[in-house]
PDB file of N, CA and C in Angstrom:
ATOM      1  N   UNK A   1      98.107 123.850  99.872  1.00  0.00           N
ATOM      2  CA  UNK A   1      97.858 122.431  99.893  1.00  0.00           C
ATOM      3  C   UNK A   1      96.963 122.108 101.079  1.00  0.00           C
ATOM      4  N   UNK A   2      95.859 121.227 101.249  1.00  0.00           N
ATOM      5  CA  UNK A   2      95.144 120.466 101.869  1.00  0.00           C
ATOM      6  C   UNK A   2      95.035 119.585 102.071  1.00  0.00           C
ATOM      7  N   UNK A   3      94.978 118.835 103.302  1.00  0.00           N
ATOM      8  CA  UNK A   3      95.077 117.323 104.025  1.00  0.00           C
ATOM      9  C   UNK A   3      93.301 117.241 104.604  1.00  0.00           C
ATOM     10  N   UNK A   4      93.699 116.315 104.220  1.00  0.00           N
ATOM     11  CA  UNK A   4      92.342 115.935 104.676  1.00  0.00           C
ATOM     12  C   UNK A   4      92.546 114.327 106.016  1.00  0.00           C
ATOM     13  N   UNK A   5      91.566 114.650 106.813  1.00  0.00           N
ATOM     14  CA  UNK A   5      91.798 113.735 107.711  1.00  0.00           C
ATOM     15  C   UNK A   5      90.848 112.003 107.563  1.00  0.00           C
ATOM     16  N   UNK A   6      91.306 111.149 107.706  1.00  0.00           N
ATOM     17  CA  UNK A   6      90.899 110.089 107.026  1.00  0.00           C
ATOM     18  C   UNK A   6      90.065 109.239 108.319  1.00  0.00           C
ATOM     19  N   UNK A   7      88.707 109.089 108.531  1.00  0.00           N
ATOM     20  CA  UNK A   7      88.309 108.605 109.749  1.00  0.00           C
ATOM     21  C   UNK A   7      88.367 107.282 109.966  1.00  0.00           C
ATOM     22  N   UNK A   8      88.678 106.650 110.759  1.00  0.00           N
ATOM     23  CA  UNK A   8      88.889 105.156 110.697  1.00  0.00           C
ATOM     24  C   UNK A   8      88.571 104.425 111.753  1.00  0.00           C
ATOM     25  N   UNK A   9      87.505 103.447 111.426  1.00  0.00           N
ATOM     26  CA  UNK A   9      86.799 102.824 112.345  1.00  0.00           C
ATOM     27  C   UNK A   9      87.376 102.038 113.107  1.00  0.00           C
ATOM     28  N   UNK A  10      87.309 101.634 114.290  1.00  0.00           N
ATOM     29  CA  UNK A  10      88.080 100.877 115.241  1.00  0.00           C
ATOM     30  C   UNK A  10      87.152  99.784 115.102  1.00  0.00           C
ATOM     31  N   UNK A  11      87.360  98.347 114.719  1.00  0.00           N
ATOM     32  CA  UNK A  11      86.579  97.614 115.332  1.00  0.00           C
ATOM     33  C   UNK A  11      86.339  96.668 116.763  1.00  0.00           C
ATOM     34  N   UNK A  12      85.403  96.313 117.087  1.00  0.00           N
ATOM     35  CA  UNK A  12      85.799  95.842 118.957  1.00  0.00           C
ATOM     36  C   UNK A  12      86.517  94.764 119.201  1.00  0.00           C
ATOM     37  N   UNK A  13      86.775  94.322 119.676  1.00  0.00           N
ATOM     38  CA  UNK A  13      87.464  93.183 120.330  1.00  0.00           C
ATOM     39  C   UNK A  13      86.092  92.196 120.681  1.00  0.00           C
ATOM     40  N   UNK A  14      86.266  90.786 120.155  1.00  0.00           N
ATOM     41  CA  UNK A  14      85.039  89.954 120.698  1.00  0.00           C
ATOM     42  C   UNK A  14      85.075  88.576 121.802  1.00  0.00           C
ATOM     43  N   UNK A  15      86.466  88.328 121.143  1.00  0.00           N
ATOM     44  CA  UNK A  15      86.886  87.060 122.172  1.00  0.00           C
ATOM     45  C   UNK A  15      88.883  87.226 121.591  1.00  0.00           C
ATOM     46  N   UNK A  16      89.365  86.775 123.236  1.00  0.00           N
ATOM     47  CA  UNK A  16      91.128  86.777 123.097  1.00  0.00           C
ATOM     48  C   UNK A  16      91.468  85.505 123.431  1.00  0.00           C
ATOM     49  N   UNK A  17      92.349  85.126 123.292  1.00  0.00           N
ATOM     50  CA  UNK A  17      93.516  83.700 123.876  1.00  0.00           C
ATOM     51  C   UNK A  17      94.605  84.628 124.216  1.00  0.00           C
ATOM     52  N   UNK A  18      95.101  83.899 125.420  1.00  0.00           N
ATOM     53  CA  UNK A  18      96.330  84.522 125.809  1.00  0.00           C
ATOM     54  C   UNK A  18      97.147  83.460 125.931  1.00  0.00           C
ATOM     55  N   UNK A  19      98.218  82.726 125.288  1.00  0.00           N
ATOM     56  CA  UNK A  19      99.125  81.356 125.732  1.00  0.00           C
ATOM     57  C   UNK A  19      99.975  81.854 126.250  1.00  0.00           C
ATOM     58  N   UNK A  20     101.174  81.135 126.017  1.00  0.00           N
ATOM     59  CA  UNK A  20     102.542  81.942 127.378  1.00  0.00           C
ATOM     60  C   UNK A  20     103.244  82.810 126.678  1.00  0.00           C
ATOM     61  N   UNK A  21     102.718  83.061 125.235  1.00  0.00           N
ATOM     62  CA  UNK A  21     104.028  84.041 124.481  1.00  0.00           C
ATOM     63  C   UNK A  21     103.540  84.718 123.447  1.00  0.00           C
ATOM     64  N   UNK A  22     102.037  84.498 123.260  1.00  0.00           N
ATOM     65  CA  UNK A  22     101.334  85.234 122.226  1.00  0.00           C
ATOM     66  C   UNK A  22      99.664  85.458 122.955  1.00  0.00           C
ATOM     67  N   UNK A  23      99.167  86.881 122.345  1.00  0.00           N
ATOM     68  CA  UNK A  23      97.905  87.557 122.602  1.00  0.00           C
ATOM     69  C   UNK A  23      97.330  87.493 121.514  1.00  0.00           C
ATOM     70  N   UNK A  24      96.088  87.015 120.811  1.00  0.00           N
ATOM     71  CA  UNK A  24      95.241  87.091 119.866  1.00  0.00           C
ATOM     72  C   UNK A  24      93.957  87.330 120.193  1.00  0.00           C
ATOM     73  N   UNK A  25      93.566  88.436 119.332  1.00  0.00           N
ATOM     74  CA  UNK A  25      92.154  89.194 119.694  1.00  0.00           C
ATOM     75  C   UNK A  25      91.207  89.060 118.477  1.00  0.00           C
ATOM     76  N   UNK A  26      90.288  88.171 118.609  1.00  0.00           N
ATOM     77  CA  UNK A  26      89.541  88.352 117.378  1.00  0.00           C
ATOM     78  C   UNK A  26      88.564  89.293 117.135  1.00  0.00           C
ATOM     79  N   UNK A  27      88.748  90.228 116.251  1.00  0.00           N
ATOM     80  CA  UNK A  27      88.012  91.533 116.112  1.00  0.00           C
ATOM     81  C   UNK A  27      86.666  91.353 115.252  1.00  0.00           C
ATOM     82  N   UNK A  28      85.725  92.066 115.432  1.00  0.00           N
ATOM     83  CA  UNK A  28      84.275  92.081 115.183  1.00  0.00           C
ATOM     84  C   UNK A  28      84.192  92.449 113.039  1.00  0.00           C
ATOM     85  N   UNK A  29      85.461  93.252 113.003  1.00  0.00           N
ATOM     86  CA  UNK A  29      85.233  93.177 111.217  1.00  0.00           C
ATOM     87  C   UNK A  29      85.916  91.553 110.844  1.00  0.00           C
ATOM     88  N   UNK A  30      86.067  90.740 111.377  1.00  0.00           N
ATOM     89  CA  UNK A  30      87.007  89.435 111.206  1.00  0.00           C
ATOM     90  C   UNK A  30      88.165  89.284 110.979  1.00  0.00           C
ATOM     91  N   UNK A  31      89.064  90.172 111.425  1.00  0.00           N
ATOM     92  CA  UNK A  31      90.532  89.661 111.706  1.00  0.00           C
ATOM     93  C   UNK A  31      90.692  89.210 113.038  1.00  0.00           C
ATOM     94  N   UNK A  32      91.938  88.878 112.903  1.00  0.00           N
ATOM     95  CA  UNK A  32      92.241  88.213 113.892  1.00  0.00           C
ATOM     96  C   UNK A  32      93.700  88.669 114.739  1.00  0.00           C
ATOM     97  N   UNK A  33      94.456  89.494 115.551  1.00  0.00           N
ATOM     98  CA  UNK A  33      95.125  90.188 115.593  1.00  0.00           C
ATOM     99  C   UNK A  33      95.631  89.581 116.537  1.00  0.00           C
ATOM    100  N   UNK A  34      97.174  89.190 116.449  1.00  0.00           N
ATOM    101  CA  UNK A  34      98.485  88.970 117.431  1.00  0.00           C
ATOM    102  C   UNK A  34      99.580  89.077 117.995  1.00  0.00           C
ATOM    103  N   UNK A  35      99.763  89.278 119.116  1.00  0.00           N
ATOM    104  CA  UNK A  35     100.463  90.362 119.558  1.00  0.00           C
ATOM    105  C   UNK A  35     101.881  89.715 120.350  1.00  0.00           C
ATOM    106  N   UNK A  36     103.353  89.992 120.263  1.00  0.00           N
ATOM    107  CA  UNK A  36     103.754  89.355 121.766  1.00  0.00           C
ATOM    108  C   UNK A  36     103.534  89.672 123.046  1.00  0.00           C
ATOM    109  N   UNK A  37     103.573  88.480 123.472  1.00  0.00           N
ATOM    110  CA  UNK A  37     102.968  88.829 125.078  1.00  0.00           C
ATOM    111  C   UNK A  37     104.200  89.741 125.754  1.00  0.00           C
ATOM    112  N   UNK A  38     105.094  89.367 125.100  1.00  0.00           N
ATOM    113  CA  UNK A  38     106.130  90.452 125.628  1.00  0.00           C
ATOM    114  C   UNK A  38     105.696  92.082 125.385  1.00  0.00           C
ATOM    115  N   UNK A  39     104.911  92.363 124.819  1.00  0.00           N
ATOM    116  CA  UNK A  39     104.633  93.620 124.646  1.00  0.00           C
ATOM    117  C   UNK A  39     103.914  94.225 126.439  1.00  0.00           C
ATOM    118  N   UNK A  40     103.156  92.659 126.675  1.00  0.00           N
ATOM    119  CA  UNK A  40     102.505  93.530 128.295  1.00  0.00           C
ATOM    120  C   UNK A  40     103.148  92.497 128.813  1.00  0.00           C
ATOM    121  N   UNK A  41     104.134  93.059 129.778  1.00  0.00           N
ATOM    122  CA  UNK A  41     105.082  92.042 131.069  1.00  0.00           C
ATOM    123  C   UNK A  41     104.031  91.795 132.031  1.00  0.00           C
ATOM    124  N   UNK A  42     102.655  92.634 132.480  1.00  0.00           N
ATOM    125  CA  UNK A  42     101.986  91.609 133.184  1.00  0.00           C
ATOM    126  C   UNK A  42     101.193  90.629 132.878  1.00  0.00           C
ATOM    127  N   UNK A  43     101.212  90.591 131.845  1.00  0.00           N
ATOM    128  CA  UNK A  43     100.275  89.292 131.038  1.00  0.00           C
ATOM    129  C   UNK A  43     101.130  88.389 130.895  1.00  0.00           C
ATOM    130  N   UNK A  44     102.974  89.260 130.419  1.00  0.00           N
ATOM    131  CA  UNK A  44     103.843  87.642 130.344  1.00  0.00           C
ATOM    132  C   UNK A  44     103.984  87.298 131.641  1.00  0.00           C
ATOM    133  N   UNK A  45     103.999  87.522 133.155  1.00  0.00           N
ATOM    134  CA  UNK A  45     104.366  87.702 134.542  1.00  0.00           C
ATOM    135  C   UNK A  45     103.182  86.447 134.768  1.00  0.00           C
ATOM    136  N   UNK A  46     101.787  86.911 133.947  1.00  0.00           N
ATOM    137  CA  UNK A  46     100.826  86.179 134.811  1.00  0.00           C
ATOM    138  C   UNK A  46     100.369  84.540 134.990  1.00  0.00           C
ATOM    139  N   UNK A  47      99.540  83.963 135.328  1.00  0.00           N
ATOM    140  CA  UNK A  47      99.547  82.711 135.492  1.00  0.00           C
ATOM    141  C   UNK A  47      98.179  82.732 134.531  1.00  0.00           C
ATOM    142  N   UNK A  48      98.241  81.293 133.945  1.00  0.00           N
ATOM    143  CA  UNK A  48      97.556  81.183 132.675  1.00  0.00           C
ATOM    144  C   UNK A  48      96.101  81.412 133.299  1.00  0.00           C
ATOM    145  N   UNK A  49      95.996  80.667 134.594  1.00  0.00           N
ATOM    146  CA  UNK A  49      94.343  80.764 135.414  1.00  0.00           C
ATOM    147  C   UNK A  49      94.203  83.163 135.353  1.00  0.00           C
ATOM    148  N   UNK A  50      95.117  83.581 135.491  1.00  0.00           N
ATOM    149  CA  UNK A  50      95.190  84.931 135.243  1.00  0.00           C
ATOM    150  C   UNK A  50      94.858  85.584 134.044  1.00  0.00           C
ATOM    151  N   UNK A  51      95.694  84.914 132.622  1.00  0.00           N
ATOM    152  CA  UNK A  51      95.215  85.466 131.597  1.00  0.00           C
ATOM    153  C   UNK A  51      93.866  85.482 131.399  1.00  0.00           C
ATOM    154  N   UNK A  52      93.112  83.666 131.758  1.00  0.00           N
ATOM    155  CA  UNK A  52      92.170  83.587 131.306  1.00  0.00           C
ATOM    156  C   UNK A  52      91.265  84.414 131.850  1.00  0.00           C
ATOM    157  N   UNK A  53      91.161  84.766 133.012  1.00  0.00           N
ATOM    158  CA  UNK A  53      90.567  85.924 133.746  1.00  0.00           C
ATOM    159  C   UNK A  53      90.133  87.387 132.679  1.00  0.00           C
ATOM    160  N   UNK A  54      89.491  87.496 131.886  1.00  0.00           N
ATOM    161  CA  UNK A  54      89.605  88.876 131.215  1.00  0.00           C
ATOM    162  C   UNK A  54      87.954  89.117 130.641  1.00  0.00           C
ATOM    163  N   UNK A  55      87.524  90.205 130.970  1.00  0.00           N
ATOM    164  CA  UNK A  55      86.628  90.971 130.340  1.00  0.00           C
ATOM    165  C   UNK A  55      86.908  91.914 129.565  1.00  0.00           C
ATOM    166  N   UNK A  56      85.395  92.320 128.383  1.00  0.00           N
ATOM    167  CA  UNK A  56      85.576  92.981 127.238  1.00  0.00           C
ATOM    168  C   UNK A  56      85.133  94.362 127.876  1.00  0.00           C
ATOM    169  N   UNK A  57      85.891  95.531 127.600  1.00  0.00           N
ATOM    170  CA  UNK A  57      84.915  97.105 128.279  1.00  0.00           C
ATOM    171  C   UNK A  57      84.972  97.835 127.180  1.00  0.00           C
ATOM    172  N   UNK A  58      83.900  98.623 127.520  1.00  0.00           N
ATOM    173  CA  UNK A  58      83.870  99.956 126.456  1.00  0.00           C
ATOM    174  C   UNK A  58      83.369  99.297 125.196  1.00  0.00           C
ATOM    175  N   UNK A  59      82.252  97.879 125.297  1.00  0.00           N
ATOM    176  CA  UNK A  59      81.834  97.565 124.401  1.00  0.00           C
ATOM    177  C   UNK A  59      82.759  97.067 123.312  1.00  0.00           C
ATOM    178  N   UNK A  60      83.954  97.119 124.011  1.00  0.00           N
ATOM    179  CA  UNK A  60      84.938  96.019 123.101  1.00  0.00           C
ATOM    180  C   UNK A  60      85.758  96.608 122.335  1.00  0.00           C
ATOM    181  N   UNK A  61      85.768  98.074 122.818  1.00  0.00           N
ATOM    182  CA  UNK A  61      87.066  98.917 122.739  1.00  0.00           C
ATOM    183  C   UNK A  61      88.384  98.681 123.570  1.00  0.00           C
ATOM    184  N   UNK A  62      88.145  97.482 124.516  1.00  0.00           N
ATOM    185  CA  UNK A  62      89.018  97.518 124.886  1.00  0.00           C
ATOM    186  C   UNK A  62      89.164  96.078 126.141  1.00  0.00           C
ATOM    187  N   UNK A  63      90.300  95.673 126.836  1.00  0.00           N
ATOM    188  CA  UNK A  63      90.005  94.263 127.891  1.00  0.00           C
ATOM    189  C   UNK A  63      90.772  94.311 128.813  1.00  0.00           C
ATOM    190  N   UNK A  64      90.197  94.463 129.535  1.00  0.00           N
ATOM    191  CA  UNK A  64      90.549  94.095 131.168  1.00  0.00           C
ATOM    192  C   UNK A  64      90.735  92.822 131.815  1.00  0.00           C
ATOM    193  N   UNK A  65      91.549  92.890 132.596  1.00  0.00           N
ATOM    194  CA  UNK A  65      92.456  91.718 133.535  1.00  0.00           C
ATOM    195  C   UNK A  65      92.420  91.730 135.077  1.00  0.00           C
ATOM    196  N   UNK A  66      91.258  91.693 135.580  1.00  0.00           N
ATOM    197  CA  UNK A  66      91.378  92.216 137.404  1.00  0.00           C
ATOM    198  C   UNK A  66      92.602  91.583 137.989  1.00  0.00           C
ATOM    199  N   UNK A  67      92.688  90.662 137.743  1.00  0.00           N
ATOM    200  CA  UNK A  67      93.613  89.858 138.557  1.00  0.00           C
ATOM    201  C   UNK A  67      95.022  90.356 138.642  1.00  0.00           C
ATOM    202  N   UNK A  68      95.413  91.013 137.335  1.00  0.00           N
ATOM    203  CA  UNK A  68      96.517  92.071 137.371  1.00  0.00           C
ATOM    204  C   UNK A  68      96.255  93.310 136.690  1.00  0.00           C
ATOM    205  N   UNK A  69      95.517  94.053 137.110  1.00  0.00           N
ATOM    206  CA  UNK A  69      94.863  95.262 136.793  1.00  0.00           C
ATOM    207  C   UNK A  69      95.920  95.876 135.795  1.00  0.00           C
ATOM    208  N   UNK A  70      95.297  95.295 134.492  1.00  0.00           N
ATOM    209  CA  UNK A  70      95.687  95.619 133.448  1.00  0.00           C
ATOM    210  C   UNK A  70      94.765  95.469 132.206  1.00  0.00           C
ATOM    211  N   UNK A  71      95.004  96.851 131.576  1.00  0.00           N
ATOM    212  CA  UNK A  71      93.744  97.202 130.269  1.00  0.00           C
ATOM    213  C   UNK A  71      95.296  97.365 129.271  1.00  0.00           C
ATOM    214  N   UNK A  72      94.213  96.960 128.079  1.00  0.00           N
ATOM    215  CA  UNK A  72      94.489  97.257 126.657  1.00  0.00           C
ATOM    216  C   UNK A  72      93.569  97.628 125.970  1.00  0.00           C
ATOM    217  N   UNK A  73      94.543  98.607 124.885  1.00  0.00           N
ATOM    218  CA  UNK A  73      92.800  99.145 124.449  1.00  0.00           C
ATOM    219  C   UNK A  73      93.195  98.470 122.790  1.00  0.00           C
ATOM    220  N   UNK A  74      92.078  98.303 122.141  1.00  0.00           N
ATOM    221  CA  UNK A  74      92.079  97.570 120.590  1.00  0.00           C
ATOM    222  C   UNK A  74      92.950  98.481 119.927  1.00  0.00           C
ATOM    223  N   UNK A  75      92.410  99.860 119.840  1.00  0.00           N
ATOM    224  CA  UNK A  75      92.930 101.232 118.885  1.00  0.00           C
ATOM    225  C   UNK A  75      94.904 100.635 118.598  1.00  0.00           C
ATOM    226  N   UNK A  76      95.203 100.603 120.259  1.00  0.00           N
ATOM    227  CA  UNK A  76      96.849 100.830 120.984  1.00  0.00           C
ATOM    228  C   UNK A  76      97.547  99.322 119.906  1.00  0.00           C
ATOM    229  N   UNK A  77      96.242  98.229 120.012  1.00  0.00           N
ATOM    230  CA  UNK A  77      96.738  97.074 119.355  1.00  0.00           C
ATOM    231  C   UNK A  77      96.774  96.480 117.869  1.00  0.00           C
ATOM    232  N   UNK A  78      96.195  97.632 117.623  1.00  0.00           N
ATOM    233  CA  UNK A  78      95.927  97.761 115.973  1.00  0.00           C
ATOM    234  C   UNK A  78      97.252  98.672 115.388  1.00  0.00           C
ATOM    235  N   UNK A  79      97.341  99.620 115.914  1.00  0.00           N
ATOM    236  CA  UNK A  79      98.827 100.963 115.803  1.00  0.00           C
ATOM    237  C   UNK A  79     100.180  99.493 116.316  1.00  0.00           C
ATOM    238  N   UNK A  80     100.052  98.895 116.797  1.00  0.00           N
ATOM    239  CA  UNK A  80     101.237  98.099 117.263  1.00  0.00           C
ATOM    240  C   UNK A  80     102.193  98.694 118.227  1.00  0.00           C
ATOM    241  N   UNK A  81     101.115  99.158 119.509  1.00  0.00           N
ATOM    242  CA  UNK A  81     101.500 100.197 120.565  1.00  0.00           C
ATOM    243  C   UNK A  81     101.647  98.921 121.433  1.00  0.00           C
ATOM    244  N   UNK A  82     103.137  98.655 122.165  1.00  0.00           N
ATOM    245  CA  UNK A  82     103.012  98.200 123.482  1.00  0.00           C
ATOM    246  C   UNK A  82     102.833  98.781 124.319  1.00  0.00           C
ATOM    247  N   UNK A  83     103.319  98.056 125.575  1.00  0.00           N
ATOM    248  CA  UNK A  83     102.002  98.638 126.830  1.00  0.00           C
ATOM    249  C   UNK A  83     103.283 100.165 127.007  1.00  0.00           C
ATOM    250  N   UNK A  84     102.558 100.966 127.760  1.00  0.00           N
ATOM    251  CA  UNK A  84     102.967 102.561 128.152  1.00  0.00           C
ATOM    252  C   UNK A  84     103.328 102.655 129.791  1.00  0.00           C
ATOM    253  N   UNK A  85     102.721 101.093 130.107  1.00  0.00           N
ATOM    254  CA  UNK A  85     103.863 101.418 131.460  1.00  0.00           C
ATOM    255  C   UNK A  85     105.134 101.121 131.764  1.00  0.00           C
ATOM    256  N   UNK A  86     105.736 102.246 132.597  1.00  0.00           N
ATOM    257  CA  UNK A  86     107.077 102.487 132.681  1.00  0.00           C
ATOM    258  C   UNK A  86     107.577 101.332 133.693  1.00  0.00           C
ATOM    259  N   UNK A  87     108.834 101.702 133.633  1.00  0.00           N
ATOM    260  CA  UNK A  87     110.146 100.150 134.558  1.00  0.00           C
ATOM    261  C   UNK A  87     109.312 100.447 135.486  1.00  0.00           C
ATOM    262  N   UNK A  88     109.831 101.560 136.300  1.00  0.00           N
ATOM    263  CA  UNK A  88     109.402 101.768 137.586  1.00  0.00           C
ATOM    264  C   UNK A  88     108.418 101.348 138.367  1.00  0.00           C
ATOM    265  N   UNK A  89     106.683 101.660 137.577  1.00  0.00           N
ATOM    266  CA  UNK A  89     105.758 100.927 138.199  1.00  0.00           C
ATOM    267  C   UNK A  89     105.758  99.458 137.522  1.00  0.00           C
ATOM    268  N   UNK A  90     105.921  99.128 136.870  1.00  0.00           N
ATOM    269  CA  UNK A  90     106.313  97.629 136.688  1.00  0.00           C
ATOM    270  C   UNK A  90     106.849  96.687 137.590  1.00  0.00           C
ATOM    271  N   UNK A  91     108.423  97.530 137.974  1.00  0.00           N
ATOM    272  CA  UNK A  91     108.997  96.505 139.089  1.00  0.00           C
ATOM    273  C   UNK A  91     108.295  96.784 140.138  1.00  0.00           C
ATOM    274  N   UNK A  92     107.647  98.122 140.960  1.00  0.00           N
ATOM    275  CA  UNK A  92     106.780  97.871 141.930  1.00  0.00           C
ATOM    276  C   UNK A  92     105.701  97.317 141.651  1.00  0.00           C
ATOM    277  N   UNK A  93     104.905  97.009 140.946  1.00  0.00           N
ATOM    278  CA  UNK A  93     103.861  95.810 140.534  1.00  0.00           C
ATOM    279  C   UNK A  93     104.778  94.542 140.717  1.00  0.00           C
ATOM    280  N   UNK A  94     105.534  94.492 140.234  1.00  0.00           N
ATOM    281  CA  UNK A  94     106.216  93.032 140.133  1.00  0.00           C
ATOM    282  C   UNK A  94     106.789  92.922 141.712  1.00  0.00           C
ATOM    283  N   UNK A  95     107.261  93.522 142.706  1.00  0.00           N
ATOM    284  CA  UNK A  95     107.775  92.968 143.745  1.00  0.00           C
ATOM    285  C   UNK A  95     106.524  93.274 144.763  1.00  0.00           C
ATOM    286  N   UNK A  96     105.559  93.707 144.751  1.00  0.00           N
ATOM    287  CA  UNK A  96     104.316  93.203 144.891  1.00  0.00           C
ATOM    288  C   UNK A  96     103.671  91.914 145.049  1.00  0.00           C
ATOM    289  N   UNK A  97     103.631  91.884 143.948  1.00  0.00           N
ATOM    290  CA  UNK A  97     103.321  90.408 143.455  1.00  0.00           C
ATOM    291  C   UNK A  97     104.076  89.566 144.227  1.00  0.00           C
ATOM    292  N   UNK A  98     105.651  89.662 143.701  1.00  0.00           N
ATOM    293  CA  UNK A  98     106.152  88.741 144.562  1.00  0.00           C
ATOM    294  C   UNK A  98     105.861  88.472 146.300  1.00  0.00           C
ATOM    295  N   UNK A  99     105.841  89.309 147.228  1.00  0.00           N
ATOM    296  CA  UNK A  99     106.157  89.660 148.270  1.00  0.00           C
ATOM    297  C   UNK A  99     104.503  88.865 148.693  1.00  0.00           C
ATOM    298  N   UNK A 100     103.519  88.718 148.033  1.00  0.00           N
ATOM    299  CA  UNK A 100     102.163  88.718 148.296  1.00  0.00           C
ATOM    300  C   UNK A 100     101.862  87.067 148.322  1.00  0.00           C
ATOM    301  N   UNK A 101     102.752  86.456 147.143  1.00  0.00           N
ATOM    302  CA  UNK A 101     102.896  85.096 146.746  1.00  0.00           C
ATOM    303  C   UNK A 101     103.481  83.884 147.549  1.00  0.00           C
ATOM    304  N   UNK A 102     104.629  85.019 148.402  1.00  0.00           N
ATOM    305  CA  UNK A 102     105.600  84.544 149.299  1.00  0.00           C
ATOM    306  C   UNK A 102     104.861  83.395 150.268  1.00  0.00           C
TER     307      UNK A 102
END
């Protein structure tokens, strides 16, 4: 028996909204893809002047957040992959944050 592998185009990311509880990415074949923000705790953590903060990289494979140095890539959001970082650096990101805000 033979499998054959099925290639599948990613399309880019062109423009997002981030509100306080949902991520929507409108993709370049025309969907429109939404995510919970609970999936990335620093996007739910961040302040809306933060979300809005975001550039497209890799030609729109993917978006960046300086303000809380955080990427997503389209591929991860299409599979319905939340984010891959662990507690650990999370809560040290998060008491960071806090300690900085103070």
């Amino acid at each position: 028996m033979s499998t054959s592998m099925v290639e599948i185009e990613v399309p880019n990311a062109e423009h997002l909204t981030a509100t306080k509880d949902t991520l929507s990415v409108d993709l370049s074949d025309g969907r429109t893809i939404s995510v919970p923000l609970a999936w990335f705790p620093r996007l739910l953590h961040a302040s809306q002047e933060e979300r809005k903060n975001w550039k497209l990289i890799g030609k729109g494979h993917g978006i960046h957040w300086q303000d809380i140095d955080e990427d997503i890539s389209i591929q991860n959001l299409l599979a319905g992959r939340p984010s891959g970082e662990s507690q650990t650096s999370f809560k040290k990101w998060l008491e960071e944050r806090s300690s900085s805000q103070a």
